[in-house]
N, C-alpha and C. Protein backbone atom coordinates (compact mmCIF):
# COMPACT_ATOMS: atom_id res chain seq x y z
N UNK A 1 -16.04 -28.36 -1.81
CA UNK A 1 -16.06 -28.75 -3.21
C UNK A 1 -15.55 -30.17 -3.34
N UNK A 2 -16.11 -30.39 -4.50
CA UNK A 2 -15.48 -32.35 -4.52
C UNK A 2 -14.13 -31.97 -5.29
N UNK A 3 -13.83 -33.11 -5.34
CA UNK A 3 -12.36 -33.33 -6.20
C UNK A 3 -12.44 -33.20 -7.49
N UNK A 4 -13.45 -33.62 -8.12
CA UNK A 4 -14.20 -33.76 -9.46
C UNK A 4 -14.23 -31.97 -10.05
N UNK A 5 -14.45 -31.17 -9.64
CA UNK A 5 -15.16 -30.21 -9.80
C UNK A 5 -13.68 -28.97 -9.69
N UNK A 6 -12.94 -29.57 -8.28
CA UNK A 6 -11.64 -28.79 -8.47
C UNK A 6 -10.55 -29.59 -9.39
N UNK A 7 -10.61 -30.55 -9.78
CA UNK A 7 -9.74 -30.94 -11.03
C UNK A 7 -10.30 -30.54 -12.37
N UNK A 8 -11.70 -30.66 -12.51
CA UNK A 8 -11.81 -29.30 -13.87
C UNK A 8 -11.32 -27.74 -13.38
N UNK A 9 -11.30 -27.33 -12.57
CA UNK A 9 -11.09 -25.87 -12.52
C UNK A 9 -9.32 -25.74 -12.41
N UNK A 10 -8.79 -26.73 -12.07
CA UNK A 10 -7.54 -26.82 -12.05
C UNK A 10 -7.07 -26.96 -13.61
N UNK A 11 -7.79 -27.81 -14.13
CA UNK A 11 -7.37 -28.12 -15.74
C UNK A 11 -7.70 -27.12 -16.85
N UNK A 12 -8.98 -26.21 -16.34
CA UNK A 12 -9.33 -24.68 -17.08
C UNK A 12 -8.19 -23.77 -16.68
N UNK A 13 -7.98 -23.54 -15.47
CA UNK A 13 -7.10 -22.61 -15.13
C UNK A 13 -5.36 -23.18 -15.89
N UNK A 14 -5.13 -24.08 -15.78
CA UNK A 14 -3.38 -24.60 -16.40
C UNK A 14 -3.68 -24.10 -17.75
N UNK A 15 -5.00 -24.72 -18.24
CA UNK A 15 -4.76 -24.49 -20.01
C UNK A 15 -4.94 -23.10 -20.36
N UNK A 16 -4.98 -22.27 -19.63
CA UNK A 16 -5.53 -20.98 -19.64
C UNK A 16 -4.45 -20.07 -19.36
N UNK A 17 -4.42 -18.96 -20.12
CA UNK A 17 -3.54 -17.84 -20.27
C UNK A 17 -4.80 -16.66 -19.80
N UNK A 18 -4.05 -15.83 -18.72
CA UNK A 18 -4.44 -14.38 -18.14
C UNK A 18 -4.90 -13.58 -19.73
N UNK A 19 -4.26 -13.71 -20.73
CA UNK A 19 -4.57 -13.14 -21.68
C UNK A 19 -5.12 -13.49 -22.89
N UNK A 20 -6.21 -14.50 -22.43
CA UNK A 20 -6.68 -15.41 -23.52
C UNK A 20 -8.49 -14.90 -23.56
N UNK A 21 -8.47 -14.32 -23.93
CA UNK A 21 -10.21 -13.45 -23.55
C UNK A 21 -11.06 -15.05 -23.46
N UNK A 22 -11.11 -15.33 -25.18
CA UNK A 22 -11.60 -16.61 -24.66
C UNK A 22 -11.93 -17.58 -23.36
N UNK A 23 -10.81 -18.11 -23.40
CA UNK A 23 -10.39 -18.87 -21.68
C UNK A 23 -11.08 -18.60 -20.75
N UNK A 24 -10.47 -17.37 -20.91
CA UNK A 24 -11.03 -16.73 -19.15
C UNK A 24 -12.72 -16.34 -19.18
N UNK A 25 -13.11 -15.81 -20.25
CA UNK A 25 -14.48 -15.85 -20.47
C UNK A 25 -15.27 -16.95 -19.82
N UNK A 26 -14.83 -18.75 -20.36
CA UNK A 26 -15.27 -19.72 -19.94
C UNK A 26 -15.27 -19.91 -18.80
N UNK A 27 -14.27 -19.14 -17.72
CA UNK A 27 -14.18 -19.36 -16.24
C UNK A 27 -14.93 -18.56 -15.56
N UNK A 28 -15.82 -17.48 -16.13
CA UNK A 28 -16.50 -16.45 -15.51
C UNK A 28 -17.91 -17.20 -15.72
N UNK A 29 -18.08 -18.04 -15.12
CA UNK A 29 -19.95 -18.38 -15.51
C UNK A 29 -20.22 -18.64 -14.16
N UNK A 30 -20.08 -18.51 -13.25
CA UNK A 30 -20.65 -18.33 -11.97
C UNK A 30 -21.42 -17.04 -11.68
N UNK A 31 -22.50 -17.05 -10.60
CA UNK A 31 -22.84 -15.60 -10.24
C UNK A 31 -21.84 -14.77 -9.19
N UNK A 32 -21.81 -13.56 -9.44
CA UNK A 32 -21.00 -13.29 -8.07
C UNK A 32 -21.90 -13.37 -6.83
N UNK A 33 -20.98 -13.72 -5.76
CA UNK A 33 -21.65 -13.53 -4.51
C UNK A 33 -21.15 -12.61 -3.76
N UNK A 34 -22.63 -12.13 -2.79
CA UNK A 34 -22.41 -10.37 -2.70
C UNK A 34 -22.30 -10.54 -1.03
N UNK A 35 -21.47 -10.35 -0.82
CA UNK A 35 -20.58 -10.85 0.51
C UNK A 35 -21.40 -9.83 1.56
N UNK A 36 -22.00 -8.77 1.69
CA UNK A 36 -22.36 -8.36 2.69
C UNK A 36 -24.26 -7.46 1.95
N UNK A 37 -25.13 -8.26 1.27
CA UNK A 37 -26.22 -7.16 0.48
C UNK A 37 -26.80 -6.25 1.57
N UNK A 38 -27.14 -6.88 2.78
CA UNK A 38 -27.48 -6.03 3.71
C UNK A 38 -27.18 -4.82 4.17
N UNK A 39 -25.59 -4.78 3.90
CA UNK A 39 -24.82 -3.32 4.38
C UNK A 39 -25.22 -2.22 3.62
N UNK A 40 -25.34 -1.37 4.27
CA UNK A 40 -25.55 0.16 3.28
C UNK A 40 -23.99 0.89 3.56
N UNK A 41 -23.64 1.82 2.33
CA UNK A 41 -22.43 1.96 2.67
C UNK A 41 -22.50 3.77 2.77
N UNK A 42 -22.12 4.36 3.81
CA UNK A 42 -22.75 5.66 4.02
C UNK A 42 -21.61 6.60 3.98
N UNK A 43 -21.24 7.59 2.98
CA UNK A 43 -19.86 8.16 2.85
C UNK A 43 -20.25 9.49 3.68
N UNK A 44 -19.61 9.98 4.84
CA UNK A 44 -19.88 11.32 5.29
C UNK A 44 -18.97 11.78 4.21
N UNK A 45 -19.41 12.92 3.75
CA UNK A 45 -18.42 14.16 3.17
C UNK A 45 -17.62 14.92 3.77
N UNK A 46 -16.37 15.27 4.05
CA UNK A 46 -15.50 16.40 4.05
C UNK A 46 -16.12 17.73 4.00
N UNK A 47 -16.34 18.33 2.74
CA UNK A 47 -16.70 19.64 2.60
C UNK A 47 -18.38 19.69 3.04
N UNK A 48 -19.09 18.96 2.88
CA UNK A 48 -20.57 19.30 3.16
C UNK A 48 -20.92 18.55 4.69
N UNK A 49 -20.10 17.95 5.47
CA UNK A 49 -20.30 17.59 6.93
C UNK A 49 -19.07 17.89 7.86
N UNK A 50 -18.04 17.18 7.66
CA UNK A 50 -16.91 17.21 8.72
C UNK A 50 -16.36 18.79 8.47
N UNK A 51 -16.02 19.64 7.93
CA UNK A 51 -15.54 20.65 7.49
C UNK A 51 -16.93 21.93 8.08
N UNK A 52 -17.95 21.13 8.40
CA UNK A 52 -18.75 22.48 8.71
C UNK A 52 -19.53 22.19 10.58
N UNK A 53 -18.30 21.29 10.88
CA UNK A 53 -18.27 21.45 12.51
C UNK A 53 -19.13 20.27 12.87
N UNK A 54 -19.41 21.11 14.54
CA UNK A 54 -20.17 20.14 15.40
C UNK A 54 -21.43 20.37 14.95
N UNK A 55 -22.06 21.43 14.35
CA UNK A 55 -23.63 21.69 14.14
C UNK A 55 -24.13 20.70 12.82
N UNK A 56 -23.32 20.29 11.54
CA UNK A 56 -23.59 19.53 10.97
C UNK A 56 -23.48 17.78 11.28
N UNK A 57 -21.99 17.64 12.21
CA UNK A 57 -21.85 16.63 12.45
C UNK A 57 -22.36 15.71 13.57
N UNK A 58 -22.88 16.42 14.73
CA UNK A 58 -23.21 15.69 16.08
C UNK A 58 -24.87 15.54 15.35
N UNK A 59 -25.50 16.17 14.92
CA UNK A 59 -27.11 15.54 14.28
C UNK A 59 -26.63 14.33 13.29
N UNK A 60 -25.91 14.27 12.38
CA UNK A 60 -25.34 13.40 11.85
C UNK A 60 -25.06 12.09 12.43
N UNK A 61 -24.56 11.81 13.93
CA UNK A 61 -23.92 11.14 14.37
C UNK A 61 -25.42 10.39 15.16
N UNK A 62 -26.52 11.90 15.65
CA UNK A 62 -27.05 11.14 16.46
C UNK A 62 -28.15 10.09 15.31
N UNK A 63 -28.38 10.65 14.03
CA UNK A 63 -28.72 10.03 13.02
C UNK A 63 -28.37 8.50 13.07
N UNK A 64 -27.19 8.40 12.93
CA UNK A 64 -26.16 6.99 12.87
C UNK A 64 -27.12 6.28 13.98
N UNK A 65 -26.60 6.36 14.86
CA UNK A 65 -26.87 5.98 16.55
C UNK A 65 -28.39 5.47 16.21
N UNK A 66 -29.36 6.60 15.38
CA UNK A 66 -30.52 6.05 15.79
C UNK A 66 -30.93 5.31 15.13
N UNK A 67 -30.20 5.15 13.93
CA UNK A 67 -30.51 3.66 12.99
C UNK A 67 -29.66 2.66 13.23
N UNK A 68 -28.87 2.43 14.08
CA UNK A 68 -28.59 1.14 14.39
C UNK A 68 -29.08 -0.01 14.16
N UNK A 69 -30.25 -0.09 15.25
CA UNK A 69 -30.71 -1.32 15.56
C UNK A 69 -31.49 -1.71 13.73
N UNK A 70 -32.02 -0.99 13.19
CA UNK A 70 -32.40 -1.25 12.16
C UNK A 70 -31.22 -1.34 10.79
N UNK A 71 -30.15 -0.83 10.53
CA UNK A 71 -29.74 -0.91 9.45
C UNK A 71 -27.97 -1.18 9.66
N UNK A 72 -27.19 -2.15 8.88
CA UNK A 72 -26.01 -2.21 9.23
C UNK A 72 -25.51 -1.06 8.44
N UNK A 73 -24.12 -0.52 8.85
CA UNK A 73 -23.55 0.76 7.83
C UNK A 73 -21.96 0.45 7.66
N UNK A 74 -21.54 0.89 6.41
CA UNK A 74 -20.62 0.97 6.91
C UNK A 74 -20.06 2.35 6.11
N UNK A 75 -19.19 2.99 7.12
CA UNK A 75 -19.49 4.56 7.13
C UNK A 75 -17.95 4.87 6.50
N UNK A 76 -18.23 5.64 5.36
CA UNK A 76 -16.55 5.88 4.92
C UNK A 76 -16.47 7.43 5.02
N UNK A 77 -15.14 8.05 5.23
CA UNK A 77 -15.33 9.52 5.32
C UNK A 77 -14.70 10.37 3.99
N UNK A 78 -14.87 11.53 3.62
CA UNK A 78 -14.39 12.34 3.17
C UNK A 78 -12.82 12.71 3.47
N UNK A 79 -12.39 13.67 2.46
CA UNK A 79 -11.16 14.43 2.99
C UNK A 79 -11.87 15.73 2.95
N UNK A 80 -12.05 16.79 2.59
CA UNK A 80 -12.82 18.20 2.42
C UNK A 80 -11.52 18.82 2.35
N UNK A 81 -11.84 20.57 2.83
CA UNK A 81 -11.00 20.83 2.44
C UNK A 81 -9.74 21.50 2.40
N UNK A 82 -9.41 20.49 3.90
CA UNK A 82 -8.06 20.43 4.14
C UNK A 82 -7.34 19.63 3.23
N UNK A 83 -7.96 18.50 1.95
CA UNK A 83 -7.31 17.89 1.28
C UNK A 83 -7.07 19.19 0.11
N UNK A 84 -8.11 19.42 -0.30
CA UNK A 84 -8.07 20.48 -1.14
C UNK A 84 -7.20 21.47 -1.29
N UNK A 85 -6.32 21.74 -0.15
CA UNK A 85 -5.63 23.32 0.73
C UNK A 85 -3.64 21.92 0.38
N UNK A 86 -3.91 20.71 0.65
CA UNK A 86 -2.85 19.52 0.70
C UNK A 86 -2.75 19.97 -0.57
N UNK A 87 -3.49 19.61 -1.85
CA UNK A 87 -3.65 19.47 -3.49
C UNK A 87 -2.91 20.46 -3.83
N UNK A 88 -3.36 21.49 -3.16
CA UNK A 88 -3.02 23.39 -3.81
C UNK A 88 -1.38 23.19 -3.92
N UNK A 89 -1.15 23.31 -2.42
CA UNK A 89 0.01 23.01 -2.16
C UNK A 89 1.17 22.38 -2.65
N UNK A 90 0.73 21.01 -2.86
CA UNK A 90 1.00 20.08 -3.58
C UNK A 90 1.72 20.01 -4.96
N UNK A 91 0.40 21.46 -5.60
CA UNK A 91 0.85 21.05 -7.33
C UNK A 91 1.42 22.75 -7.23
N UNK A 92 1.59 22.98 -6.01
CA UNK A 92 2.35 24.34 -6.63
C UNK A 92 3.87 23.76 -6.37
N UNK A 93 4.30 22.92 -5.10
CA UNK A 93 5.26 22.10 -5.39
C UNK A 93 5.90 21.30 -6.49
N UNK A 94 5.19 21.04 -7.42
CA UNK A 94 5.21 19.85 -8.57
C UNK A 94 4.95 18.90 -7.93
N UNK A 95 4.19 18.25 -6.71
CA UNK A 95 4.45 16.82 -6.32
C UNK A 95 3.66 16.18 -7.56
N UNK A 96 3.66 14.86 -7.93
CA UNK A 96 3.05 14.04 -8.63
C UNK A 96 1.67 13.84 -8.09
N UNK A 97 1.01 13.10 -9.11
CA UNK A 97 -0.26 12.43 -8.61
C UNK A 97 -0.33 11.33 -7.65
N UNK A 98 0.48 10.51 -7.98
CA UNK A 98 0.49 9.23 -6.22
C UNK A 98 0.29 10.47 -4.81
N UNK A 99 1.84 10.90 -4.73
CA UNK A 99 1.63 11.56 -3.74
C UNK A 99 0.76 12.40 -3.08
N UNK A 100 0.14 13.50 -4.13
CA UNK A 100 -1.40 14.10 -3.78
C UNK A 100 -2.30 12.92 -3.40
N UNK A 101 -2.19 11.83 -3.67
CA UNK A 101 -2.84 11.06 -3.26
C UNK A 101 -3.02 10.79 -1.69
N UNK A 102 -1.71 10.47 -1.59
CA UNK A 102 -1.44 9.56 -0.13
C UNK A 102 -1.72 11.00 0.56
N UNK A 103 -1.60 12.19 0.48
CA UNK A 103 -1.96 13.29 0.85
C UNK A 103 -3.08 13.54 1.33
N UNK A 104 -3.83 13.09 0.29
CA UNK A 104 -5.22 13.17 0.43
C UNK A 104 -5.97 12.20 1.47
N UNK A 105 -5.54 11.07 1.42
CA UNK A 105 -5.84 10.19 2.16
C UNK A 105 -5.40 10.16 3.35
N UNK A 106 -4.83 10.99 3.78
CA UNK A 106 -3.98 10.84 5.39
C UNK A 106 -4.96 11.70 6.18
N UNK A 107 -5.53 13.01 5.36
CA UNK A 107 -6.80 13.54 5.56
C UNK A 107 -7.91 12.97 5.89
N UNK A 108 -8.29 11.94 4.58
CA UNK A 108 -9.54 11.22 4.55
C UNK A 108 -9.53 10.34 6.38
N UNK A 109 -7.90 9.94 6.71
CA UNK A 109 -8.12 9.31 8.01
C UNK A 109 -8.55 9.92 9.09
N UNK A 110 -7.85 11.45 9.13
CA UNK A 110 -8.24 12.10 9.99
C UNK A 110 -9.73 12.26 10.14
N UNK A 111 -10.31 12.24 9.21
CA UNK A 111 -11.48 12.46 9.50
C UNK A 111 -12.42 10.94 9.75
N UNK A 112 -11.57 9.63 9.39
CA UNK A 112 -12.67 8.99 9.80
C UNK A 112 -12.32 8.57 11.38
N UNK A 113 -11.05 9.09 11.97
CA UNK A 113 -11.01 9.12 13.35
C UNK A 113 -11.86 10.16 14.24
N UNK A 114 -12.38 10.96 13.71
CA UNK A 114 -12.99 12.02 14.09
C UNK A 114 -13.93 11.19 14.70
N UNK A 115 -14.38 11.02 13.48
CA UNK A 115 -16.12 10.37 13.39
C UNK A 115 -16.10 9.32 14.24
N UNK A 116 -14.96 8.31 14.23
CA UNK A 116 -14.86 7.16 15.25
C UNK A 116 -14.75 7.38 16.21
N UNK A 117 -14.05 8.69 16.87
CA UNK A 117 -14.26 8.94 18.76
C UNK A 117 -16.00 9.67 18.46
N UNK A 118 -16.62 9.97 17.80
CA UNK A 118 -17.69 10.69 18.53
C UNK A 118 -18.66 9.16 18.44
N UNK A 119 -18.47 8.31 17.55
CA UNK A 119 -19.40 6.94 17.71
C UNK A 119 -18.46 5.75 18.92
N UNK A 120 -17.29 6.08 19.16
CA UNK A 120 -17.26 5.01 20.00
C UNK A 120 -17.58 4.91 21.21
N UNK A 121 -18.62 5.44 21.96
CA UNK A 121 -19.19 5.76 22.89
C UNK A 121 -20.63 4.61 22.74
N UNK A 122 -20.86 4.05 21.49
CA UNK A 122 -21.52 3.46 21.13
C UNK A 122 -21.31 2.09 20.61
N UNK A 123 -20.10 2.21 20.82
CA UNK A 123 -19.22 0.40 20.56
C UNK A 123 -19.14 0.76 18.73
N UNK A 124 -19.62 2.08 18.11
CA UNK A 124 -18.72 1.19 16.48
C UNK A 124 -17.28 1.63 16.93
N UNK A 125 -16.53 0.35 15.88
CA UNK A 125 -15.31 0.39 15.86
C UNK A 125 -15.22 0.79 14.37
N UNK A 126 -13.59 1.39 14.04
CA UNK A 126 -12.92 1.75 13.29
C UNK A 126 -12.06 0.63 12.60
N UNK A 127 -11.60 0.91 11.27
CA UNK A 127 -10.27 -0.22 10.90
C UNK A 127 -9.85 0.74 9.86
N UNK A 128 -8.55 -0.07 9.84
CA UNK A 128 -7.78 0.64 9.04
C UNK A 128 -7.53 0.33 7.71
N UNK A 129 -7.07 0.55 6.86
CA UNK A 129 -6.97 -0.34 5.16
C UNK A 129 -6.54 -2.03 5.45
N UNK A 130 -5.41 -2.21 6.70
CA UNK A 130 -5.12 -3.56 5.87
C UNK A 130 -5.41 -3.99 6.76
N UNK A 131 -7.04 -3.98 7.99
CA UNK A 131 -8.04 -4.71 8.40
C UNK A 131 -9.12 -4.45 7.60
N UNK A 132 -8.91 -4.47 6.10
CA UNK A 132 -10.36 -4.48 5.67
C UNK A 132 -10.81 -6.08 5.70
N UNK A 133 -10.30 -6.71 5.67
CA UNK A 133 -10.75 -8.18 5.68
C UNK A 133 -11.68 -8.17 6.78
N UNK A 134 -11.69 -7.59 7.93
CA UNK A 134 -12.06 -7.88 9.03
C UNK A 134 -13.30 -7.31 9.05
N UNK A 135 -13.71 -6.18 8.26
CA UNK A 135 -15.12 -5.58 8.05
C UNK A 135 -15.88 -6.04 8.33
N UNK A 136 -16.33 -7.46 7.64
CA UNK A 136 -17.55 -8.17 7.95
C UNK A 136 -18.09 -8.48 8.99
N UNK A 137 -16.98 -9.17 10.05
CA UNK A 137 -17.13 -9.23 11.36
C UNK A 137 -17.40 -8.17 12.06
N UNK A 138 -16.62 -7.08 12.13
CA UNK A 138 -17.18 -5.97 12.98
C UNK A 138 -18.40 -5.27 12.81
N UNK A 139 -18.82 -5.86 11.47
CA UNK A 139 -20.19 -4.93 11.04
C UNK A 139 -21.59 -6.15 11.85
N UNK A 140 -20.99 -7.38 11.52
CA UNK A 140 -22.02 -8.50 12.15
C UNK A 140 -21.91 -8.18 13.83
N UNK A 141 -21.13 -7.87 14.27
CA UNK A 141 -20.73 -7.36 15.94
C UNK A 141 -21.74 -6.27 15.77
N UNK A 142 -21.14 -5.46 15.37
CA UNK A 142 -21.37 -4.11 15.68
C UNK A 142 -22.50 -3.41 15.02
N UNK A 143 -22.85 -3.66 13.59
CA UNK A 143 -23.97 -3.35 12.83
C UNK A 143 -23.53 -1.76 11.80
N UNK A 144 -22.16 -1.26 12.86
CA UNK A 144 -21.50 -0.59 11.36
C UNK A 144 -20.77 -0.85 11.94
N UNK A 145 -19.23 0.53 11.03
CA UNK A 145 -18.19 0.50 11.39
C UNK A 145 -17.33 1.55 10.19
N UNK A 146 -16.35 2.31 10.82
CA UNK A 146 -16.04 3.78 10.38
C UNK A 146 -14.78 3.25 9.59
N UNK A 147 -14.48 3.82 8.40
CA UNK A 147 -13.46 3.38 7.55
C UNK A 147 -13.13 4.45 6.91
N UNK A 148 -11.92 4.69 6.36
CA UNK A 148 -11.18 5.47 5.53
C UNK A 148 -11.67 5.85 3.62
N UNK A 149 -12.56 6.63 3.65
CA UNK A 149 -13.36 6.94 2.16
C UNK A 149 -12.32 6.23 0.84
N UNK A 150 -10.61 7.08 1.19
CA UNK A 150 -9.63 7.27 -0.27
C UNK A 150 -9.55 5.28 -0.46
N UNK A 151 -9.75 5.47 -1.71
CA UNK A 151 -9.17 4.14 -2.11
C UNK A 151 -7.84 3.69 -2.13
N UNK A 152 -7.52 2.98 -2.09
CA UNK A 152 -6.04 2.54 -1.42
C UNK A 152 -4.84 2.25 -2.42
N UNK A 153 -5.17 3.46 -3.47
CA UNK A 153 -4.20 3.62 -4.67
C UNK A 153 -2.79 3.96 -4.84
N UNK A 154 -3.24 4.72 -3.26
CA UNK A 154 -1.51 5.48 -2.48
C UNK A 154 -0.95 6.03 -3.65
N UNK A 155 0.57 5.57 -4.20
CA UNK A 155 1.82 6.05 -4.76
C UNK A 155 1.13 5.41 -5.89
N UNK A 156 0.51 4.61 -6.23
CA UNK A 156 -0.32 4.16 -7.65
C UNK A 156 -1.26 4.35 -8.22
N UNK A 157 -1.77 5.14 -7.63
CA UNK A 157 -2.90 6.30 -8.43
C UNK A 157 -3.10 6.39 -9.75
N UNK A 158 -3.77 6.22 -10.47
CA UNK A 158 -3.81 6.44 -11.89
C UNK A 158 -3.79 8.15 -12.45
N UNK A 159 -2.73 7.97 -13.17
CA UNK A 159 -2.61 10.07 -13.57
C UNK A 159 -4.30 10.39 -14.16
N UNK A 160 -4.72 11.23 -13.69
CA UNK A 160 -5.65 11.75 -14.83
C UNK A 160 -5.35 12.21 -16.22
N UNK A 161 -6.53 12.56 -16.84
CA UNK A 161 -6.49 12.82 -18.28
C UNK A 161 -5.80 14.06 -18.78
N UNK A 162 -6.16 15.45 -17.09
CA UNK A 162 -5.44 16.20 -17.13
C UNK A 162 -5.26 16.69 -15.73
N UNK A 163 -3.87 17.38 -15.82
CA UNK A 163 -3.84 17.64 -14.72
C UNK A 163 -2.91 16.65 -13.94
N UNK A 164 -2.78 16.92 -12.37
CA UNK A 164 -2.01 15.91 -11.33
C UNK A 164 -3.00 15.43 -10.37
N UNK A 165 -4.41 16.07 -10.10
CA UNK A 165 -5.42 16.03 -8.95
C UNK A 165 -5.74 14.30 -8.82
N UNK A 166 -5.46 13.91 -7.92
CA UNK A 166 -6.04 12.46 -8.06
C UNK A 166 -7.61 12.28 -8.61
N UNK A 167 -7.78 11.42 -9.50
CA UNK A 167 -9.04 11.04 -10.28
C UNK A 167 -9.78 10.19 -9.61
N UNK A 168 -9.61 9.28 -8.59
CA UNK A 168 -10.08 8.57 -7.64
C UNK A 168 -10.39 9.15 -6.19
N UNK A 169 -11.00 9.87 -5.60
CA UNK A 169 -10.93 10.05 -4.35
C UNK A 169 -11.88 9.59 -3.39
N UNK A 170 -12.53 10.06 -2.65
CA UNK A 170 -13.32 9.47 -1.29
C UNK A 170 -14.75 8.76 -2.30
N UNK A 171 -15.52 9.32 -2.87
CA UNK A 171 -16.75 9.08 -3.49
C UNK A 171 -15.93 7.45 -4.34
N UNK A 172 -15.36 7.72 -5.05
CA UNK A 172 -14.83 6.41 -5.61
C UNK A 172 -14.36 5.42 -4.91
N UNK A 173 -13.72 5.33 -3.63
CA UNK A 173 -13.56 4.46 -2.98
C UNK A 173 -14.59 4.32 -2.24
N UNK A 174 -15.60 5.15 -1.27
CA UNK A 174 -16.92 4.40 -1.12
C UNK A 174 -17.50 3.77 -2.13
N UNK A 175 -17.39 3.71 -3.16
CA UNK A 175 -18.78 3.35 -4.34
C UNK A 175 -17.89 1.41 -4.27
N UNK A 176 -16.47 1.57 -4.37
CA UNK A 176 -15.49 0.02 -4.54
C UNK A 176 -15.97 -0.37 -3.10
N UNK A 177 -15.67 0.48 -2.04
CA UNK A 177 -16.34 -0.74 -0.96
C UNK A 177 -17.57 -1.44 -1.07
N UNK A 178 -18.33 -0.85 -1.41
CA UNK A 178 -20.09 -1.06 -1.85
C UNK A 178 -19.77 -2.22 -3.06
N UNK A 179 -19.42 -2.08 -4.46
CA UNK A 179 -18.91 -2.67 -5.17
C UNK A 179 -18.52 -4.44 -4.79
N UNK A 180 -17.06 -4.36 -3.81
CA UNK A 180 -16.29 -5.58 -3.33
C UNK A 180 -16.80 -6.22 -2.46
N UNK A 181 -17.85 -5.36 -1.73
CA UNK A 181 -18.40 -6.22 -0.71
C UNK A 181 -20.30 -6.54 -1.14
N UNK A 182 -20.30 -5.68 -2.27
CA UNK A 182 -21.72 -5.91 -2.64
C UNK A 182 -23.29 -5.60 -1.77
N UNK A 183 -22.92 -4.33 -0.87
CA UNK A 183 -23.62 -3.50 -0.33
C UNK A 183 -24.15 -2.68 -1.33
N UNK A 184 -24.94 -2.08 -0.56
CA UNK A 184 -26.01 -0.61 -1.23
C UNK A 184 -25.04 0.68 -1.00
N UNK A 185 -24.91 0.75 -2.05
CA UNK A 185 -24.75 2.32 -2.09
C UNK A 185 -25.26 3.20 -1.38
């Protein structure tokens, strides 16, 4: 960028308040750019794949494998319903909603480690939440790459309307990866 161009954006941003609808309106006139359009973002499920064994999941896998060369992925997993059996548990405890959360999600890992030893025989690699930065690269390497479904709300979870069940789970955080990185659903 020239100097010209970051001294207006410097001089919008000073005169500008986070809470000025106005303002900030004027700073949104760019298009977004969609950091990965190529990627498809492929959520295995918990209850309808990982939860119903090797007979749903190894056709699944050899699926993956055989679209490689043609399509990049990037593969988020489910919790099923061992999260579900966590939840029960959970709210017969009183735990809160964060915690069912992080609950849920410790699940969702287990299962995308699953999925990552039966593909790493095939070079995809795995990452964890705070290598998501690194996604891009391993997907340009690798053409996918196995990630954790729960969105990364942990202990900040938003309460639902009713209830303690986390309102965000695996489907919602695949749809934000797709979303942030501007893949296909």
């Amino acid at each position: 960028m020239d100097k010209e161009i970051l001294d207006r954006m410097m001089i919008a941003l000073m005169g500008a308040s986070p809470t000025d609808d106005e303002k900030m309106a004027g700073l949104d006139n760019q298009p977004v750019v969609q950091i990965l359009p190529e990627a498809n973002v492929v959520k295995i499920g918990g209850q309808s794949f990982i939860d119903r064994g090797r007979a749903a999941v190894f056709p699944l896998i050899d699926e993956i494998v055989e679209n490689l060369p043609r399509h990049k992925m990037i593969i988020g997993t489910g919790a099923g319903t061992r999260a579900r059996h966590a939840y029960s548990v959970g709210l017969d405890l009183g735990i809160p909603t964060g915690v069912l959360s992080v609950l849920g999600f410790f699940v969702s890992v287990q299962n995308a480690k699953m999925i990552h030893y039966l593909l790493a025989k095939h070079g995809i690699p795995s990452i964890e939440p705070a290598q998501f930065a690194q996604l891009p690269l391993y997907l340009a390497e690798r053409q996918a790459c196995v990630c954790v479904g729960m969105p990364p709300y942990a202990y900040w979870q938003p309460n639902p309307a009713i209830g303690r069940i986390p309102p965000h789970r695996t489907d919602a955080g695949c749809y934000l990866i797709s979303e942030v990185l501007g893949g296909a659903p």
